[in-house]
N, C-alpha and C. Protein backbone atom coordinates (compact mmCIF):
# COMPACT_ATOMS: atom_id res chain seq x y z
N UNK A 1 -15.62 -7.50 26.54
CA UNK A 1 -15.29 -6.78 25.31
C UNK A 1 -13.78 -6.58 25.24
N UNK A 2 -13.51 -7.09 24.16
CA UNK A 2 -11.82 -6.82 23.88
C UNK A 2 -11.22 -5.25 23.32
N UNK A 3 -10.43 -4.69 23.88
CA UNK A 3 -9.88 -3.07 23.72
C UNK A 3 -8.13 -3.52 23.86
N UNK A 4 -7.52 -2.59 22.57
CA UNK A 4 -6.87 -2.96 22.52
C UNK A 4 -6.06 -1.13 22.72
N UNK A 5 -5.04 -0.99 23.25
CA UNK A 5 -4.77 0.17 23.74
C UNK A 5 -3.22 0.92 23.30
N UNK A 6 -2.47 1.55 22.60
CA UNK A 6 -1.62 1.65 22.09
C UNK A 6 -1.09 2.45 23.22
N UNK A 7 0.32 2.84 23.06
CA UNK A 7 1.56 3.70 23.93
C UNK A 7 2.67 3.56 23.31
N UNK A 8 3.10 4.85 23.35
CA UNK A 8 4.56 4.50 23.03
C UNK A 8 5.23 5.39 21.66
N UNK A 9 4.14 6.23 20.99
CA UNK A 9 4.63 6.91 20.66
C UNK A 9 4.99 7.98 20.44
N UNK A 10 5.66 9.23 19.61
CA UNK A 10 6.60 10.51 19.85
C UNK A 10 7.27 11.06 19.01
N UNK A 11 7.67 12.06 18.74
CA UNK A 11 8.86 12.65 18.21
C UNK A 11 10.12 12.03 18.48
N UNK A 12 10.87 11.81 17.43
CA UNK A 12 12.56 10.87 17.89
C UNK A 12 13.13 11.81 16.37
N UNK A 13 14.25 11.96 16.53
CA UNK A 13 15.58 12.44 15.44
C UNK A 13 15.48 10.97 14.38
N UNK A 14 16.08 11.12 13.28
CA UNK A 14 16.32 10.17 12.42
C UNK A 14 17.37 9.63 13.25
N UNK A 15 17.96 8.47 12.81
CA UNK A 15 18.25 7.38 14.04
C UNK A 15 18.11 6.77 15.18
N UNK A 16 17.57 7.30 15.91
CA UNK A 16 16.48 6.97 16.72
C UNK A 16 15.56 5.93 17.09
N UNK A 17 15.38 5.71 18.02
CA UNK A 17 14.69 4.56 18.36
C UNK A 17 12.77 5.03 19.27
N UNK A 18 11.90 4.11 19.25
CA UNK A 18 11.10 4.38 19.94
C UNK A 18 10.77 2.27 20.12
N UNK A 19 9.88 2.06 20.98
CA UNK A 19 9.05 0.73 21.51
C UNK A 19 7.40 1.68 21.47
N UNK A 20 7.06 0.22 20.96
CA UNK A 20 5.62 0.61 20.51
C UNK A 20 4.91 -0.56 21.62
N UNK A 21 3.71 -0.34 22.42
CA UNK A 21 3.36 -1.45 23.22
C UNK A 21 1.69 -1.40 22.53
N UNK A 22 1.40 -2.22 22.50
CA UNK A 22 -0.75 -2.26 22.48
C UNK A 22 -0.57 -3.62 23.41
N UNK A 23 -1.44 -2.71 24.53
CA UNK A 23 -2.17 -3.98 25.24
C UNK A 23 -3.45 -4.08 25.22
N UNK A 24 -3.55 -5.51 24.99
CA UNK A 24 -5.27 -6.12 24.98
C UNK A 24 -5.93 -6.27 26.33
N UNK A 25 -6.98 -5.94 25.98
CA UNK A 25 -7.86 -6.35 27.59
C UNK A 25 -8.92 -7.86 26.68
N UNK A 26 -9.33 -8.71 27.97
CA UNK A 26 -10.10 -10.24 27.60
C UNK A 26 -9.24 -11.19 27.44
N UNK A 27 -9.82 -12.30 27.29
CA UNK A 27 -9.10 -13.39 26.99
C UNK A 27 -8.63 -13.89 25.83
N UNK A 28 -8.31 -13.04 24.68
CA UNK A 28 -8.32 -13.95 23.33
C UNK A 28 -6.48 -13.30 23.01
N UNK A 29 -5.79 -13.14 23.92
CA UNK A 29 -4.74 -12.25 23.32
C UNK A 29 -3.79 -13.40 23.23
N UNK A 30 -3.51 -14.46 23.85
CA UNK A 30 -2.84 -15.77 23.28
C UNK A 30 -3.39 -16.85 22.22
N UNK A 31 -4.45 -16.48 22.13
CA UNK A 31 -5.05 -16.96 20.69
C UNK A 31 -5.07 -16.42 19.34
N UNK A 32 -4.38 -15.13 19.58
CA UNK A 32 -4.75 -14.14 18.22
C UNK A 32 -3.15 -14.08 17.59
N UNK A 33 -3.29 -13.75 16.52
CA UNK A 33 -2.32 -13.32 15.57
C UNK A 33 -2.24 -11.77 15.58
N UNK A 34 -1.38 -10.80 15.86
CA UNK A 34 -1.21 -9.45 16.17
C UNK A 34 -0.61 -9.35 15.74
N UNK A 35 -0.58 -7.82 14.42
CA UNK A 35 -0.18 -6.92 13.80
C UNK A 35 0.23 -5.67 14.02
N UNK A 36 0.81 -4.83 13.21
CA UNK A 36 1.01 -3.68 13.36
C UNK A 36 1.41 -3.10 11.81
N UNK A 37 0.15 -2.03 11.90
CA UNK A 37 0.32 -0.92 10.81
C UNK A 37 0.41 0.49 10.93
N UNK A 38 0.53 1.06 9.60
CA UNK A 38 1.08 2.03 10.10
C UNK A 38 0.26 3.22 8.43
N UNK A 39 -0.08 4.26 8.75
CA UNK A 39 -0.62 4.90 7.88
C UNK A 39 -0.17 6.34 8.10
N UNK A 40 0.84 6.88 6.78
CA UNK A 40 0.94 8.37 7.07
C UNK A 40 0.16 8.96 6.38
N UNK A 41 0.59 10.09 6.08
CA UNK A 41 -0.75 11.14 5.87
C UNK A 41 -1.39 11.22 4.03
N UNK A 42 -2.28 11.16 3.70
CA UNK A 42 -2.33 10.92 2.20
C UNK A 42 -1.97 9.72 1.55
N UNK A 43 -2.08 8.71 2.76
CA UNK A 43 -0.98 6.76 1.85
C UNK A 43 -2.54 6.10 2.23
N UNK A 44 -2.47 5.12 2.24
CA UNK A 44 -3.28 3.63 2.63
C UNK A 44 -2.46 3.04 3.73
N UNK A 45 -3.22 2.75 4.24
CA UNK A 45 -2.45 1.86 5.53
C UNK A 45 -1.68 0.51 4.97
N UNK A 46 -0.45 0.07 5.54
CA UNK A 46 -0.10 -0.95 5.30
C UNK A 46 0.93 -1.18 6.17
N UNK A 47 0.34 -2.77 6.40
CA UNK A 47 1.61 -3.84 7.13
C UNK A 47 2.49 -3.43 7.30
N UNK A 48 2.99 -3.50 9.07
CA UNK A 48 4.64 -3.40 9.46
C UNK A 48 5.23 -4.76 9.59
N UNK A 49 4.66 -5.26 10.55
CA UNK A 49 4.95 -6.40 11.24
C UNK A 49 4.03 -7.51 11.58
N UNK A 50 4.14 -8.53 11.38
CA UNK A 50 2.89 -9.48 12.19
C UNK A 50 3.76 -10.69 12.84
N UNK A 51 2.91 -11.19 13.90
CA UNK A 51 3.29 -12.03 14.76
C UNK A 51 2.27 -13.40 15.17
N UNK A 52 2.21 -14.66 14.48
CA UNK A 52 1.28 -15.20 14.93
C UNK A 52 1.49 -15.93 16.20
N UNK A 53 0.33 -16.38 16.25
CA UNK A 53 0.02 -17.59 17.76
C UNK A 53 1.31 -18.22 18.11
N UNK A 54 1.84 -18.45 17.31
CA UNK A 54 3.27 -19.27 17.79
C UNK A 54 4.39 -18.61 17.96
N UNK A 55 4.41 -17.51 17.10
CA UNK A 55 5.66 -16.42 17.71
C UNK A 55 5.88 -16.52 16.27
N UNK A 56 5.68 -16.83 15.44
CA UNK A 56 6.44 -16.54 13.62
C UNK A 56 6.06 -15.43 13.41
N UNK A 57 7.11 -14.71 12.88
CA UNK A 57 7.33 -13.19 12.57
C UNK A 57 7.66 -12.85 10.71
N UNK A 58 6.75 -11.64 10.61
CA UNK A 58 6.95 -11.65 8.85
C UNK A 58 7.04 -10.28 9.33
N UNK A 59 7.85 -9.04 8.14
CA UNK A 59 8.14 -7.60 8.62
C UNK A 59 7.67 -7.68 6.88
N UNK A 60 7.59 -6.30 6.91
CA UNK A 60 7.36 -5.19 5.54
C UNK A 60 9.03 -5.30 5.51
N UNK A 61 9.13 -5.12 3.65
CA UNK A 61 10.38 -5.29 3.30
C UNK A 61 11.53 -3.91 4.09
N UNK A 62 10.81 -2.74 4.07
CA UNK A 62 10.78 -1.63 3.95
C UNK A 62 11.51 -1.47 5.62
N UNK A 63 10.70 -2.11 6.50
CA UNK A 63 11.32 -2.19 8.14
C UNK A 63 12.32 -3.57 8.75
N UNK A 64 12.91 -4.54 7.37
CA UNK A 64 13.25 -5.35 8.17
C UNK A 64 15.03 -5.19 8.09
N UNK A 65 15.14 -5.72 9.82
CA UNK A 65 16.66 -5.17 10.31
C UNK A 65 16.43 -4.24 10.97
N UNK A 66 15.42 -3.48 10.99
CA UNK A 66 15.14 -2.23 11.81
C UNK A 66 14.10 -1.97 12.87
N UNK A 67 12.95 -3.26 12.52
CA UNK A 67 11.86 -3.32 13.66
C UNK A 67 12.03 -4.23 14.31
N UNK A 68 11.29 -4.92 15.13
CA UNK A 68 11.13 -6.12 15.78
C UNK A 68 10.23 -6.26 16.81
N UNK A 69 8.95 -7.15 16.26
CA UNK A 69 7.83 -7.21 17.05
C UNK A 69 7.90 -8.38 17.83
N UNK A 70 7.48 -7.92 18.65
CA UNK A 70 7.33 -9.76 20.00
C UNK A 70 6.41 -9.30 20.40
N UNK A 71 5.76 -10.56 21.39
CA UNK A 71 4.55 -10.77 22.23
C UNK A 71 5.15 -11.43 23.54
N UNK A 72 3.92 -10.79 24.66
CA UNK A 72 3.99 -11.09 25.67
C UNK A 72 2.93 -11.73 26.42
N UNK A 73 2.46 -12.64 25.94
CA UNK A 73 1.63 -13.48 26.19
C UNK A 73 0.64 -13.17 27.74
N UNK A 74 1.60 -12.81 28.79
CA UNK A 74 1.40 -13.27 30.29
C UNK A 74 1.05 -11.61 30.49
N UNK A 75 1.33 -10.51 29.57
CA UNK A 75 1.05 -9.36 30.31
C UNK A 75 -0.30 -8.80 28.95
N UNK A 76 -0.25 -9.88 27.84
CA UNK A 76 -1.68 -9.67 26.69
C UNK A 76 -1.04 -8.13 25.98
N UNK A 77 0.20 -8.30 25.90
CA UNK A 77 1.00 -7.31 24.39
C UNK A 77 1.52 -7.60 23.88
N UNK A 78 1.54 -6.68 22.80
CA UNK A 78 2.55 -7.00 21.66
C UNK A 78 3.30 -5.67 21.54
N UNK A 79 4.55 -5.73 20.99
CA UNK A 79 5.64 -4.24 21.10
C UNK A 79 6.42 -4.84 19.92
N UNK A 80 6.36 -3.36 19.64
CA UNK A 80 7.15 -3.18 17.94
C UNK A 80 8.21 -1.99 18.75
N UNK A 81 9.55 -2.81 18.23
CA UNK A 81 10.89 -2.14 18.44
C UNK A 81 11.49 -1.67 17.35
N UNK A 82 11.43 -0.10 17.15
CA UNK A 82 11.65 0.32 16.03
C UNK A 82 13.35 1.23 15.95
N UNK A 83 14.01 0.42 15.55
CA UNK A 83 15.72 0.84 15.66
C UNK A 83 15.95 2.02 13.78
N UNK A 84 16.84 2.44 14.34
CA UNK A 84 17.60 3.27 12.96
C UNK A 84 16.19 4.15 12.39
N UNK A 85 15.85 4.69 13.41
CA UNK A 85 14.18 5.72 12.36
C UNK A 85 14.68 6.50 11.11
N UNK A 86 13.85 6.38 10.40
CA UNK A 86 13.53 7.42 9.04
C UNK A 86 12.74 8.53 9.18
N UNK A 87 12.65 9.42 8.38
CA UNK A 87 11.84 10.59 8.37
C UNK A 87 10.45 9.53 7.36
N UNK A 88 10.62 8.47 6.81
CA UNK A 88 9.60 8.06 5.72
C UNK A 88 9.12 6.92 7.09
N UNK A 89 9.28 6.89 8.01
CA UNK A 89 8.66 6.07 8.91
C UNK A 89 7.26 6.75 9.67
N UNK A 90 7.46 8.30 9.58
CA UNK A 90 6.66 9.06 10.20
C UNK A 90 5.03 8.47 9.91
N UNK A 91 4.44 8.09 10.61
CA UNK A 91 2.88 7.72 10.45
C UNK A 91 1.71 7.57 11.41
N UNK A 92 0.91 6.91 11.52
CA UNK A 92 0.15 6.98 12.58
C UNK A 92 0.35 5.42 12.85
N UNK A 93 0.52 4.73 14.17
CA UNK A 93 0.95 3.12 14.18
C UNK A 93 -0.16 2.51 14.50
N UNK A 94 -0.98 1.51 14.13
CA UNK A 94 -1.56 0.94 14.92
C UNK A 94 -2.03 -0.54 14.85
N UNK A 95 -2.09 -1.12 16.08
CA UNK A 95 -1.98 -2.15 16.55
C UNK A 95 -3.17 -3.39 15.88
N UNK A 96 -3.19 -4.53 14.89
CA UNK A 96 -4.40 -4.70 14.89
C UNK A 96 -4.65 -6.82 15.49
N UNK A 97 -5.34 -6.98 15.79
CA UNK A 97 -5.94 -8.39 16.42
C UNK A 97 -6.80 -9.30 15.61
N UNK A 98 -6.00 -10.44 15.16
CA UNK A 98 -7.13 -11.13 14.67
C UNK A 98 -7.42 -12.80 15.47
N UNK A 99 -8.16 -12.71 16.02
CA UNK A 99 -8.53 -14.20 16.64
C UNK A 99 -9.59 -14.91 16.14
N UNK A 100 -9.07 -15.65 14.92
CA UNK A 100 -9.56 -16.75 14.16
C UNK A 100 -10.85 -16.13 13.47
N UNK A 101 -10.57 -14.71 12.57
CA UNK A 101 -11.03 -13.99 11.51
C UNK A 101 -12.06 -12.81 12.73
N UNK A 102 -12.09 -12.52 14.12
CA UNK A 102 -12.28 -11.57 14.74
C UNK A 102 -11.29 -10.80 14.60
N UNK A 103 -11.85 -9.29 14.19
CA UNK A 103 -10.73 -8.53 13.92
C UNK A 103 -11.13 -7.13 14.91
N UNK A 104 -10.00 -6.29 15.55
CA UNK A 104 -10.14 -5.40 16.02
C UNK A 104 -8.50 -4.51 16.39
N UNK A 105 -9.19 -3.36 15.84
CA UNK A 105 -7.74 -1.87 15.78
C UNK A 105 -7.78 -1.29 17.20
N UNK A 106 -6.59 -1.10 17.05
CA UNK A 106 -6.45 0.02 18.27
C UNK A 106 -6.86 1.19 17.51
N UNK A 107 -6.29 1.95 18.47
CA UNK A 107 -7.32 3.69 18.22
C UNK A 107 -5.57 4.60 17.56
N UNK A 108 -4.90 3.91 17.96
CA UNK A 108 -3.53 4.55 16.82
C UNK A 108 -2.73 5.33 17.49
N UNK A 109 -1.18 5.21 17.45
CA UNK A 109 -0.24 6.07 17.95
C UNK A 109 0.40 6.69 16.85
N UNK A 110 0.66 8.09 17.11
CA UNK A 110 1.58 8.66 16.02
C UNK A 110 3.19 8.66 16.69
N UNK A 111 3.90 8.60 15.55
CA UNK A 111 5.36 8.37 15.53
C UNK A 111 5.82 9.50 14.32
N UNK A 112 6.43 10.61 14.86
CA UNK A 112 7.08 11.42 13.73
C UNK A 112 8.79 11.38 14.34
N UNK A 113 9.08 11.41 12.83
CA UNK A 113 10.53 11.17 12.87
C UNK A 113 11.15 12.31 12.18
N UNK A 114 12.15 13.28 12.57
CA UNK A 114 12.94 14.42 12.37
C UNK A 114 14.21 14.22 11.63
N UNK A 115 14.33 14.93 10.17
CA UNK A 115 15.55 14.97 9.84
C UNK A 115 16.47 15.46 10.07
C-alpha cells in the first residue's frame, strides 16, 4: 500500500522561507507524476507545483520565482522550496501522486505565514 507522508511545515515571518518534503512508501514513486497543493481556509484547493516522470516542472502563476519543486527519485520524495513567503501563501500543503491515473493525497501540512 502506497502512503504518502508530508513534513516540513510551520510558522515563518513574510519573507521567509520553509522546504516542504512528502515521502512515498512502495514502488510507484519513480513512475508517478507528483504534485503539490495547497488549500486555505474558505478557498478550493488548487495547484502549486507539479513535477512529472521526467523532471518537467509547471508552477501556479501566483508561486513562480518563489517555489521550486524537485524529486528525489532514490529516497521516493518530492520537496517544494518555498522562498520570499506571503501572508496569502498561508494554507494547508499537500502532497498529491498520480501513477498512470492512480491517485493518492497526503494527509496535509499547514504553512502559516506572518505579516
Amino acid at each position: 500500500q502506497v502512503q504518502l507522508v508530508e513534513s516540513g511545515g510551520g510558522l515563518v515571518q513574510a519573507g521567509g522561507s520553509l522546504r516542504l518534503s512528502c515521502a512515498a512508501s512502495g514502488s510507484f514513486f519513480s513512475g508517478s507524476a507528483m504534485s503539490w497543493y495547497r488549500q486555505a481556509p474558505a478557498s478550493q484547493r488548487d495547484l502549486v507545483a507539479t513535477i512529472t516522470r521526467g523532471g518537467t516542472t509547471n508552477y501556479a502563476d501566483s508561486v513562480k520565482g518563489r517555489f521550486t519543486i524537485s524529486r528525489d527519485n532514490a529516497q521516493n520524495t518530492v520537496y517544494l522550496q518555498m522562498n520570499s513567503l506571503k501572508p496569502e501563501d498561508t494554507a494547508v500543503y499537500y502532497c498529491y501522486l498520480n501513477y498512470y491515473g492512480m491517485i493518492l493525497w497526503g494527509q496535509g501540512t499547514q504553512v502559516t505565514v506572518s505579516s
